[in-house]
C-alpha atoms as a PDB file:
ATOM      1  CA  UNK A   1       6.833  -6.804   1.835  1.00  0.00           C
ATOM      2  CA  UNK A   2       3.995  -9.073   1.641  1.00  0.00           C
ATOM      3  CA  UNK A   3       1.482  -9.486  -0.638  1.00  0.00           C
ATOM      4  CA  UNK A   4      -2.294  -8.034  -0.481  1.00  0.00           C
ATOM      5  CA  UNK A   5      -0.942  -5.282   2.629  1.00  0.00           C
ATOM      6  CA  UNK A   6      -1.156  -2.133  -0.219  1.00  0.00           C
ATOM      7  CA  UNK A   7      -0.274  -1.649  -3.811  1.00  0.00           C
ATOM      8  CA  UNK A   8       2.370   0.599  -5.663  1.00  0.00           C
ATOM      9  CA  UNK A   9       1.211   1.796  -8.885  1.00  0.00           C
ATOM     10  CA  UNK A  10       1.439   4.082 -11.567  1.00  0.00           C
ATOM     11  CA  UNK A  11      -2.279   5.304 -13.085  1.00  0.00           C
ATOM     12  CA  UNK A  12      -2.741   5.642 -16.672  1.00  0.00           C
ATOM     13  CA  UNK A  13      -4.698   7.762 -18.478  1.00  0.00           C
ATOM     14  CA  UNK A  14      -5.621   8.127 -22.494  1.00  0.00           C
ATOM     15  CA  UNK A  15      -4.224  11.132 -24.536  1.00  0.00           C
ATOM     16  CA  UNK A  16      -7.332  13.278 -25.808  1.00  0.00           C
ATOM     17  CA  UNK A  17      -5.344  14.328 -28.682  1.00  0.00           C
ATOM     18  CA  UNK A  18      -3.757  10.792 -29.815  1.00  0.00           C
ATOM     19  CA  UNK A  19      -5.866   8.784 -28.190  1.00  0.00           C
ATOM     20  CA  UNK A  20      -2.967   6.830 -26.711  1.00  0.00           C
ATOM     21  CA  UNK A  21      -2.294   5.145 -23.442  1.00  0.00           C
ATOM     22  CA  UNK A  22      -0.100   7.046 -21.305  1.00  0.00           C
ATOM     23  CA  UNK A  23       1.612   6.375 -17.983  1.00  0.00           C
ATOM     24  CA  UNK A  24       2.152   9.210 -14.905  1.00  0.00           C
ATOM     25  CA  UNK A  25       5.490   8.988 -14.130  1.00  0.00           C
ATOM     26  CA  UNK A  26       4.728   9.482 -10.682  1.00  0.00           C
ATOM     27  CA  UNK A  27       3.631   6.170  -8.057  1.00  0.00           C
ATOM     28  CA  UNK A  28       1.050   5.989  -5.963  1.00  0.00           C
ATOM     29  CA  UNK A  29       0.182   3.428  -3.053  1.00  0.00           C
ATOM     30  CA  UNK A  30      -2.765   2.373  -2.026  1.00  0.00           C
ATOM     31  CA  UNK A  31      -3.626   0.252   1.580  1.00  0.00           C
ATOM     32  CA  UNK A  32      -6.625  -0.488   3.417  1.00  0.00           C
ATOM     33  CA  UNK A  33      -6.297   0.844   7.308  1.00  0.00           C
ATOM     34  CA  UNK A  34      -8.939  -1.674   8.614  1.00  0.00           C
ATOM     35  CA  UNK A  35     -10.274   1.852  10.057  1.00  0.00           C
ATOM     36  CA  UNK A  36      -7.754   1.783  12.717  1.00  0.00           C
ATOM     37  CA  UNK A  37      -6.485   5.511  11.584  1.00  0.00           C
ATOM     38  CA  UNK A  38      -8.960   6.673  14.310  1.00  0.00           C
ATOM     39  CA  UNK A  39     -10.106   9.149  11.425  1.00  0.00           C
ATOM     40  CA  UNK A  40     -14.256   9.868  11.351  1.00  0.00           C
ATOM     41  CA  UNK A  41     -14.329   9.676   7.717  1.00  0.00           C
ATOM     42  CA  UNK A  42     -12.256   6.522   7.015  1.00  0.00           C
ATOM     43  CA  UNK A  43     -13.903   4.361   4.432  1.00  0.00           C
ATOM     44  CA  UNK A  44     -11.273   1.804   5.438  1.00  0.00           C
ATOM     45  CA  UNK A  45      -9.036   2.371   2.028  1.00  0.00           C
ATOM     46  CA  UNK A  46      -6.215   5.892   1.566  1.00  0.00           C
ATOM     47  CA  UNK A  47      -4.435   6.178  -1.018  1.00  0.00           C
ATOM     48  CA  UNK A  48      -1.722   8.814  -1.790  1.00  0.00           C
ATOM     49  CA  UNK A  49       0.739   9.986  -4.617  1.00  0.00           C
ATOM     50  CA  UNK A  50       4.844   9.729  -3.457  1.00  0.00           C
ATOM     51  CA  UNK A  51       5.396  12.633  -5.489  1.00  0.00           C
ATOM     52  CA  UNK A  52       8.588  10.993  -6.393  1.00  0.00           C
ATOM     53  CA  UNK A  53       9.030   8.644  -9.711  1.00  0.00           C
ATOM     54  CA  UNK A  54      11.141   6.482  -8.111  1.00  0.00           C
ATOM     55  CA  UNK A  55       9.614   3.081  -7.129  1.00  0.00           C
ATOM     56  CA  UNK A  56      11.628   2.471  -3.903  1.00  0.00           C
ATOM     57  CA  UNK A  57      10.638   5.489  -2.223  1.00  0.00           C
ATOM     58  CA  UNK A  58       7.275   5.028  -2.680  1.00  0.00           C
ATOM     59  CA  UNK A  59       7.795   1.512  -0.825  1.00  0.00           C
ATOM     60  CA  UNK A  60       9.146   2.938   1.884  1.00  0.00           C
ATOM     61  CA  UNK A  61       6.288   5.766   2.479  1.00  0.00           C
ATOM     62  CA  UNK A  62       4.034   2.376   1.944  1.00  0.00           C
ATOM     63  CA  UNK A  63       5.531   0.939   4.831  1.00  0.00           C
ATOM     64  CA  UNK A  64       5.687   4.183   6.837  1.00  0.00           C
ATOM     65  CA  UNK A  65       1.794   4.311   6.562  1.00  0.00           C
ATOM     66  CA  UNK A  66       1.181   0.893   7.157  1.00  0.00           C
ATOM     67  CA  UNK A  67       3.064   1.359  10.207  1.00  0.00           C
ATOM     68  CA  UNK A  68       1.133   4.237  11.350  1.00  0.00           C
ATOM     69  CA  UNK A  69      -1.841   2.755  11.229  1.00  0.00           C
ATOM     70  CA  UNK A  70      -0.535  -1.082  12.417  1.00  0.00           C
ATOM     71  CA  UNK A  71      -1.293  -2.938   9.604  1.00  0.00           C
ATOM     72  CA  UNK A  72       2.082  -4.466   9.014  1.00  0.00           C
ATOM     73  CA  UNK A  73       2.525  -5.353  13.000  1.00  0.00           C
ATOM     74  CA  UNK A  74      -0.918  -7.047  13.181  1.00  0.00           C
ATOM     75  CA  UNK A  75      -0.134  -9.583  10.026  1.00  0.00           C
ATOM     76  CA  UNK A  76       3.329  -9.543  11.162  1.00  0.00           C
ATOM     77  CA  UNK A  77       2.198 -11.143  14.520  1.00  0.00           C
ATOM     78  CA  UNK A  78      -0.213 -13.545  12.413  1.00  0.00           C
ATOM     79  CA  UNK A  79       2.561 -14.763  10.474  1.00  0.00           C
ATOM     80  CA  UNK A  80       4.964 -15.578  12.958  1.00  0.00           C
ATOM     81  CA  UNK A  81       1.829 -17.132  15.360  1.00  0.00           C
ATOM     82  CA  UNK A  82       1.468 -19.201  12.225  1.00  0.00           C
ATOM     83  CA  UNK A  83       4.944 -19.984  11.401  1.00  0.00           C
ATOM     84  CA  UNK A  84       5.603 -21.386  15.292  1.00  0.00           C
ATOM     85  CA  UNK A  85       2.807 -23.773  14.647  1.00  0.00           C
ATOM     86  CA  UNK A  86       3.786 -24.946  11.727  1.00  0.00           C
ATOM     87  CA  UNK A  87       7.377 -26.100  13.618  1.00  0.00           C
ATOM     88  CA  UNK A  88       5.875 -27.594  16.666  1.00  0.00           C
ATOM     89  CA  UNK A  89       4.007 -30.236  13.778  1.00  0.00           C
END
């Protein structure tokens, strides 16, 4: 995947009681749509839990959205555009 399309995390949070720092054991990802989810009240960022604590599925429902929206084809298009150029030189 490449970098600066979305981000897989997991949030932490501070316990009230111990006052320690915690991980959720679930991931989230987070991507930026470029508004081209044709929703009215995009801000132009989603993010969304996996609901699974496993990392790789949450990569693969990162690419699913990215694909929804075309994200990934758009710089995947740039990339080869700039690739070809770069092999003519």
């Amino acid at each position: 995947m490449a970098r600066g399309i979305g981000r897989i995390y997991q949030p932490s949070y501070r316990d009230s009681r111990t006052r320690e720092k915690k991980k959720v054991t679930v991931w989230w990802i987070r991507f930026g749509c470029r508004r081209t989810c044709g929703k009215p009240e995009c801000s132009g960022v989603h993010q969304e839990n996996s609901r699974s604590d496993n990392r790789r599925v949450a990569e693969r429902l990162l690419r699913k959205r990215l694909g929804e929206v075309g994200v990934a084809a758009s710089l995947r298009r740039k990339s080869t555009a700039r690739r070809s150029r770069t092999w003519r030189e």
